[in-house]
PDB file of N, CA and C in Angstrom:
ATOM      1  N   UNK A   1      51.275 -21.398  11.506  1.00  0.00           N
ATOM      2  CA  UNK A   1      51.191 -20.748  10.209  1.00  0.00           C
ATOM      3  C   UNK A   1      52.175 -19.593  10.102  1.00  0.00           C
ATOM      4  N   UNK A   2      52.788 -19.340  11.041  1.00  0.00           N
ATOM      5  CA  UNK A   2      53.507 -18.284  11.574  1.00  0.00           C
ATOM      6  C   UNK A   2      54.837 -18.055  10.052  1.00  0.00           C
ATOM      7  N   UNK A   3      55.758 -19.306  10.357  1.00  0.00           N
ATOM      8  CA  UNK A   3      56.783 -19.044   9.232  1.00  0.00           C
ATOM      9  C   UNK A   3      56.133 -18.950   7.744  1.00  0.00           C
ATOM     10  N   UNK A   4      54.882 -19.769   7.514  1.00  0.00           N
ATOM     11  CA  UNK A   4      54.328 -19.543   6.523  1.00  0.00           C
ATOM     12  C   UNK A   4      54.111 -18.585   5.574  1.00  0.00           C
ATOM     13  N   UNK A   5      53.599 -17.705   6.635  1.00  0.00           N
ATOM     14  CA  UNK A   5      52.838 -16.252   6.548  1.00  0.00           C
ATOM     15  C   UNK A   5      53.973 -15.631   6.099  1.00  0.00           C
ATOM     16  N   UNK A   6      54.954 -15.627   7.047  1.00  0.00           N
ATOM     17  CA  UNK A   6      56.351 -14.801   6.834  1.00  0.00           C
ATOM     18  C   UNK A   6      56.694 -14.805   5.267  1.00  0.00           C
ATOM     19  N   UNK A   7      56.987 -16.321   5.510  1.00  0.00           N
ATOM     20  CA  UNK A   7      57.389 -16.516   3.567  1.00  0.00           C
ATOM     21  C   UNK A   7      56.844 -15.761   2.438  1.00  0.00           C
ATOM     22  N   UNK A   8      55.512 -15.706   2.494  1.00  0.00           N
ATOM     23  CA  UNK A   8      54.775 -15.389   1.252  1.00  0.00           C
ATOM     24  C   UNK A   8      54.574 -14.081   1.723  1.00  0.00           C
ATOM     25  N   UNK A   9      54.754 -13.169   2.956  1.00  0.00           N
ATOM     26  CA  UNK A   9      55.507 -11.715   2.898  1.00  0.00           C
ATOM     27  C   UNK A   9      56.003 -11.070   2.058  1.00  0.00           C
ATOM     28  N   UNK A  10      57.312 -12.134   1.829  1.00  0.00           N
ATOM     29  CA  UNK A  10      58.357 -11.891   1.075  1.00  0.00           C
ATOM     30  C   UNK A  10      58.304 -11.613  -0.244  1.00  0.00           C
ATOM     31  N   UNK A  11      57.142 -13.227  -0.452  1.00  0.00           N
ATOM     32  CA  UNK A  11      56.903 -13.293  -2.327  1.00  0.00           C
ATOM     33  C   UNK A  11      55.781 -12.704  -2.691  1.00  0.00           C
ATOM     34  N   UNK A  12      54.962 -11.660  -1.697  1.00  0.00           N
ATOM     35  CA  UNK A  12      54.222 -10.798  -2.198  1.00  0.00           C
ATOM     36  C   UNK A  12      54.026  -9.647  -1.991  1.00  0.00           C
ATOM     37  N   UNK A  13      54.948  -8.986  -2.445  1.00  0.00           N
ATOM     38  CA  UNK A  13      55.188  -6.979  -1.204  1.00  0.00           C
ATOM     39  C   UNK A  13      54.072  -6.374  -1.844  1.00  0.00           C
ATOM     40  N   UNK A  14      53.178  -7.051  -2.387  1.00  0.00           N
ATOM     41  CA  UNK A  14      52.076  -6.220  -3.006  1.00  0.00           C
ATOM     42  C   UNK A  14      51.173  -5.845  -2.207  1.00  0.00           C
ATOM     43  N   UNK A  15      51.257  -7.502  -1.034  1.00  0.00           N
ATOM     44  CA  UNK A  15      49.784  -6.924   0.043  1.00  0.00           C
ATOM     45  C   UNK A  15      50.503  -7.430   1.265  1.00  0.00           C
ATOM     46  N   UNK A  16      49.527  -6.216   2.064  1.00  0.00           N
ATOM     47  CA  UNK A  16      49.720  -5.935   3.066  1.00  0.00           C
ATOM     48  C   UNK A  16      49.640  -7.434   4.032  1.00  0.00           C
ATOM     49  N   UNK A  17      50.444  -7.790   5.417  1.00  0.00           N
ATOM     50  CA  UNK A  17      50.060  -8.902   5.991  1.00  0.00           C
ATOM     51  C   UNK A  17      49.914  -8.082   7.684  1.00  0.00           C
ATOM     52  N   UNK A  18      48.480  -8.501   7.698  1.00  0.00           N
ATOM     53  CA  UNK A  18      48.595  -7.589  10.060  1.00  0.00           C
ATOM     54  C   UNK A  18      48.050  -8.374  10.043  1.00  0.00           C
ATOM     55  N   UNK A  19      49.036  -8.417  11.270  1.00  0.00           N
ATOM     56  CA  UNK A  19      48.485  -9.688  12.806  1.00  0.00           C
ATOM     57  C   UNK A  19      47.719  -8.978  13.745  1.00  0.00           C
ATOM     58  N   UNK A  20      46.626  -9.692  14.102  1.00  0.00           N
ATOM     59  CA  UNK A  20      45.652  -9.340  14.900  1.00  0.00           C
ATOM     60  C   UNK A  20      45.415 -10.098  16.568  1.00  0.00           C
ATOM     61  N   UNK A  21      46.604  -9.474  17.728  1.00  0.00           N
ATOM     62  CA  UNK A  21      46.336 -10.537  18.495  1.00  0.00           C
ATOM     63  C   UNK A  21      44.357 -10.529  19.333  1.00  0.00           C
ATOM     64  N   UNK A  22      44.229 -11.051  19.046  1.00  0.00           N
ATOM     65  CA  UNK A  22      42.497 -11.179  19.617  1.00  0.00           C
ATOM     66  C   UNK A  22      42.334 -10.972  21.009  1.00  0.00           C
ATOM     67  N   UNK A  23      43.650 -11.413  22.059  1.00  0.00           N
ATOM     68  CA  UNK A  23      43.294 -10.609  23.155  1.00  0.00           C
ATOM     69  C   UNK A  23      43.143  -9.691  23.598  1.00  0.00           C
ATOM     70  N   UNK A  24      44.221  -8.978  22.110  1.00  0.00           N
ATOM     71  CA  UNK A  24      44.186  -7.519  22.763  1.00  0.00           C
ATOM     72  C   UNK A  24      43.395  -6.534  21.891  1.00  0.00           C
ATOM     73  N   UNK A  25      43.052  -7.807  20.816  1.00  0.00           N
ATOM     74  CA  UNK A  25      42.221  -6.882  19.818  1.00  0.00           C
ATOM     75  C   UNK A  25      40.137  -7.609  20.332  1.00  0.00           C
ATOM     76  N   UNK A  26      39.862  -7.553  21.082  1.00  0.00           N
ATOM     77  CA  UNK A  26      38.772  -8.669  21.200  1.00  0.00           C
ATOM     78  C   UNK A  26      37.523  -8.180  20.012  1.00  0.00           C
ATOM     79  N   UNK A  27      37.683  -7.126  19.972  1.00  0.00           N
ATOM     80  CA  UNK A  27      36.189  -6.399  18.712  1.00  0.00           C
ATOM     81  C   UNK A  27      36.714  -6.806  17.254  1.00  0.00           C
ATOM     82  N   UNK A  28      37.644  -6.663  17.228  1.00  0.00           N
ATOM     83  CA  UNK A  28      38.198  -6.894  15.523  1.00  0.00           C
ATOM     84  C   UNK A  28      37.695  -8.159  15.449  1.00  0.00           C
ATOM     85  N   UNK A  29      37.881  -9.432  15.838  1.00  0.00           N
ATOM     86  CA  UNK A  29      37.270 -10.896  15.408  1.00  0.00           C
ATOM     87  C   UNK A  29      36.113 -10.850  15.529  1.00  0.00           C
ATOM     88  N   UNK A  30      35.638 -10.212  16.561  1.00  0.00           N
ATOM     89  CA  UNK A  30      33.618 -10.280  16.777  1.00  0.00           C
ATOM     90  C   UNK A  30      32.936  -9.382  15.447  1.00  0.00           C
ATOM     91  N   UNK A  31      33.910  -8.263  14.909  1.00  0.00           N
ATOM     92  CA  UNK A  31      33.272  -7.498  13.752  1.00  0.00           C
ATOM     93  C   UNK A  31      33.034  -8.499  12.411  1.00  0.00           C
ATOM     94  N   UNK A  32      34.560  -8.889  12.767  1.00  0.00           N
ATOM     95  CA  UNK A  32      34.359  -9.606  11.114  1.00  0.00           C
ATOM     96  C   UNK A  32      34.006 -11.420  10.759  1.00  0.00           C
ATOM     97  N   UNK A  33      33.320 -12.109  12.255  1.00  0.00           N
ATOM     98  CA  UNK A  33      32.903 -13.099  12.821  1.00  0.00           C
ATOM     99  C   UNK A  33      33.983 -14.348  12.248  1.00  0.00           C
ATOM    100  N   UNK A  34      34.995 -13.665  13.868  1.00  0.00           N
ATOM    101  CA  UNK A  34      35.866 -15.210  13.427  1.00  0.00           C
ATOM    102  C   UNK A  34      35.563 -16.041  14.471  1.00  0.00           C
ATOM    103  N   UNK A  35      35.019 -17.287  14.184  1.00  0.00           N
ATOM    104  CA  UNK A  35      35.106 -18.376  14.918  1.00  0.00           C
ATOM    105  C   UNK A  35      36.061 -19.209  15.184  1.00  0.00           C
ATOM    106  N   UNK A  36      37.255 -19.107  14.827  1.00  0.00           N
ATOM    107  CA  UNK A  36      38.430 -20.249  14.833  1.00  0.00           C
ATOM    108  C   UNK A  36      39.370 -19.439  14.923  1.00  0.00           C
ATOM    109  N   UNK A  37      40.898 -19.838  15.353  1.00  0.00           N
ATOM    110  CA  UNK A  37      42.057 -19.125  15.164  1.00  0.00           C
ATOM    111  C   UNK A  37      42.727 -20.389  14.759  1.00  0.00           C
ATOM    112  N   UNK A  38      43.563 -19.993  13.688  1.00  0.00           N
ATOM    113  CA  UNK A  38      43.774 -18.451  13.403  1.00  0.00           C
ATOM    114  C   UNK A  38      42.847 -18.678  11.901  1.00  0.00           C
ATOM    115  N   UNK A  39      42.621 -17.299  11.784  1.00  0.00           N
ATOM    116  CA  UNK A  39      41.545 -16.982  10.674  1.00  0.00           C
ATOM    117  C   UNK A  39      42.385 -15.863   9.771  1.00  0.00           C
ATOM    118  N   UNK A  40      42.498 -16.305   8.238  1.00  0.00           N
ATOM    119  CA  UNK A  40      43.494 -15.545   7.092  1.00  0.00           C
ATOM    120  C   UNK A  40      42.189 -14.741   6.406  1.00  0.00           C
ATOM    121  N   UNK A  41      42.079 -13.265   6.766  1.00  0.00           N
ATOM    122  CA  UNK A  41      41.086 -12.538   5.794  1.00  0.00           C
ATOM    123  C   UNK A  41      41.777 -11.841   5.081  1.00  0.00           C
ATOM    124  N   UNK A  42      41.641 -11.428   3.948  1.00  0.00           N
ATOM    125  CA  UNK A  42      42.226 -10.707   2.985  1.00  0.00           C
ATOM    126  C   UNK A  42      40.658  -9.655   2.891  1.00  0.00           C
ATOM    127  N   UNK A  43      41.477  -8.549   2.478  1.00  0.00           N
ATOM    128  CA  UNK A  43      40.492  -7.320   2.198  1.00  0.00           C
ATOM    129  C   UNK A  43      41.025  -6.879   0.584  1.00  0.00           C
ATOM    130  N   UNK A  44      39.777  -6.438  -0.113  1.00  0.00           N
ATOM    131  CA  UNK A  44      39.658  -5.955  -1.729  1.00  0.00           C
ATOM    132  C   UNK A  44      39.158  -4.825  -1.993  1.00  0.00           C
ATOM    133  N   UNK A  45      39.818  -3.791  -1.910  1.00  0.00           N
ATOM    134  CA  UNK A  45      39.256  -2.731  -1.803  1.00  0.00           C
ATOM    135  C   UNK A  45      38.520  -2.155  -0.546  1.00  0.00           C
ATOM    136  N   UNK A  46      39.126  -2.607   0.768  1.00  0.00           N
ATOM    137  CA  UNK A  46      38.528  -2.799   1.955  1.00  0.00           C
ATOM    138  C   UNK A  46      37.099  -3.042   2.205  1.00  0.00           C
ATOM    139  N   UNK A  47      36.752  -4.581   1.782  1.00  0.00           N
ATOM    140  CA  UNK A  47      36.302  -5.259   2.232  1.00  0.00           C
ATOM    141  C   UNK A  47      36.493  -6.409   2.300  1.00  0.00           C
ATOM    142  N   UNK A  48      36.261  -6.916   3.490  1.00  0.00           N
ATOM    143  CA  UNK A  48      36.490  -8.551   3.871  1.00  0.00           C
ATOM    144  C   UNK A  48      36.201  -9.552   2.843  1.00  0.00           C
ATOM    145  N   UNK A  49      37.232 -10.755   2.109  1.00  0.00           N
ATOM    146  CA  UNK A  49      36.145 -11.417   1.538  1.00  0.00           C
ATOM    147  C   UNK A  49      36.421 -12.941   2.531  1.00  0.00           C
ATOM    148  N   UNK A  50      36.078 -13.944   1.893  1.00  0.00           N
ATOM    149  CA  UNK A  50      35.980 -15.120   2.415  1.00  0.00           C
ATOM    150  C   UNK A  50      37.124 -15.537   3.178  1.00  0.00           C
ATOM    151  N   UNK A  51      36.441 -15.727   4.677  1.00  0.00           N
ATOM    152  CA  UNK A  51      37.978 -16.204   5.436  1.00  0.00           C
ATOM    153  C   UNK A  51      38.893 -17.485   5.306  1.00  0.00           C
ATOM    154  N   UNK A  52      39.880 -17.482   5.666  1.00  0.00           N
ATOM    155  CA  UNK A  52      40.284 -19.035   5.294  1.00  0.00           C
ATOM    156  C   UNK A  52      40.796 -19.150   6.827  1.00  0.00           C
ATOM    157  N   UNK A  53      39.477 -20.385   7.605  1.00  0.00           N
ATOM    158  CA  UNK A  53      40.082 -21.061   8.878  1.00  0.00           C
ATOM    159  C   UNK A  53      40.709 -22.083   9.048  1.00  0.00           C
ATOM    160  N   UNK A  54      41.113 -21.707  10.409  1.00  0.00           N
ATOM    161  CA  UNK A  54      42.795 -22.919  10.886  1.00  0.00           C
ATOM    162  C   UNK A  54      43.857 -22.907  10.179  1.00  0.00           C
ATOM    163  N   UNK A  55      44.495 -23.773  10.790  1.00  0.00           N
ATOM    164  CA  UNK A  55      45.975 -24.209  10.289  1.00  0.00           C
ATOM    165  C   UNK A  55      46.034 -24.441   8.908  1.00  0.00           C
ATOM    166  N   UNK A  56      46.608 -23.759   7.854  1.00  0.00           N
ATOM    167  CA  UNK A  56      46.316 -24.253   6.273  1.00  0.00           C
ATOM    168  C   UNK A  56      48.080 -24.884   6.096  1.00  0.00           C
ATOM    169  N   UNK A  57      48.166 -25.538   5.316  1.00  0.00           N
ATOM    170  CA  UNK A  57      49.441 -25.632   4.227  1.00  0.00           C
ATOM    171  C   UNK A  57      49.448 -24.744   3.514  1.00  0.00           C
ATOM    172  N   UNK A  58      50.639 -24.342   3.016  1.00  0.00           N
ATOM    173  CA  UNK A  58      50.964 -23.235   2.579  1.00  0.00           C
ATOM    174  C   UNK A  58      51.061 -22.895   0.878  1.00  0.00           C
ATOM    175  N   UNK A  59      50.640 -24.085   0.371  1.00  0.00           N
ATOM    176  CA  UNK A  59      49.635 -24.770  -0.988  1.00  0.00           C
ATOM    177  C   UNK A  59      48.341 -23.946  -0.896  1.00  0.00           C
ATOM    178  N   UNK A  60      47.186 -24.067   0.289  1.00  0.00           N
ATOM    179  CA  UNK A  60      46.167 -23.243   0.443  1.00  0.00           C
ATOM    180  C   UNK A  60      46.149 -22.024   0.365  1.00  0.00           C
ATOM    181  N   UNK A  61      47.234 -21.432   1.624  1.00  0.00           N
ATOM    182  CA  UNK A  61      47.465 -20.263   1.766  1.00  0.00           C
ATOM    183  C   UNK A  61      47.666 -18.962   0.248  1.00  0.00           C
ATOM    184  N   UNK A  62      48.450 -19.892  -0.497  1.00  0.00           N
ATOM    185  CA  UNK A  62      48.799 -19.450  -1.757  1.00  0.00           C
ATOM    186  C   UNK A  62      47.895 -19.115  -2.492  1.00  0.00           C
ATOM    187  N   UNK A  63      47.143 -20.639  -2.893  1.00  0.00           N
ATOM    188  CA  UNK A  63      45.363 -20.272  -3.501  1.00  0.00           C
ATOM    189  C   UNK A  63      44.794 -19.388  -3.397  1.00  0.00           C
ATOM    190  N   UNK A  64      44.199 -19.044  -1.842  1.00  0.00           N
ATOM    191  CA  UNK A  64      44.007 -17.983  -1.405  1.00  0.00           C
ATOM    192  C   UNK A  64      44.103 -16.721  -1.698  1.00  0.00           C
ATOM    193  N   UNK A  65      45.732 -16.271  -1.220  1.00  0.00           N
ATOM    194  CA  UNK A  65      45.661 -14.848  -2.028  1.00  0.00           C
ATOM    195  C   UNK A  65      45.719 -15.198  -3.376  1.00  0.00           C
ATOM    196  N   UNK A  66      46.421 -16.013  -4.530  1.00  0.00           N
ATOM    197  CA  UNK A  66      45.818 -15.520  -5.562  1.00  0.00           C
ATOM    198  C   UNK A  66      44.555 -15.355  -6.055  1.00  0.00           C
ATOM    199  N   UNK A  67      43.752 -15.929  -5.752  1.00  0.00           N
ATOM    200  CA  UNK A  67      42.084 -15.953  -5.784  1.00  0.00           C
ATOM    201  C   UNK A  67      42.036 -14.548  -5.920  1.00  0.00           C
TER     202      UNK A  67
END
């Protein structure tokens, strides 16, 4: 999802994108209960809303943040 992510970086400087590596972050995934990697959370006013797990196309990914 890696170049993915990158892309829509680009086409959205509105929001923020952090990578979270889980080994070195191990509490950040247990707080916000990710079961899968990689897991896309977006925050709204800092809070978590619905995660989007695994590998998406970048059709999803899109959905997503505009949602």
């Amino acid at each position: 999802m890696g170049p993915v992510v990158e892309k829509l970086e680009r086409e959205y400087p509105n929001v923020n994108f952090v990578y979270v590596d889980s080994d070195d972050q191990p509490a950040l995934p247990q707080r916000y209960g990710v079961l899968g990697l990689p897991t896309l959370i977006l925050f709204k006013q800092g809070k978590p809303l619905d995660p989007l797990v695994g590998a998406q196309p970048e059709t999803n990914i899109r959905t997503y943040i505009e949602k």
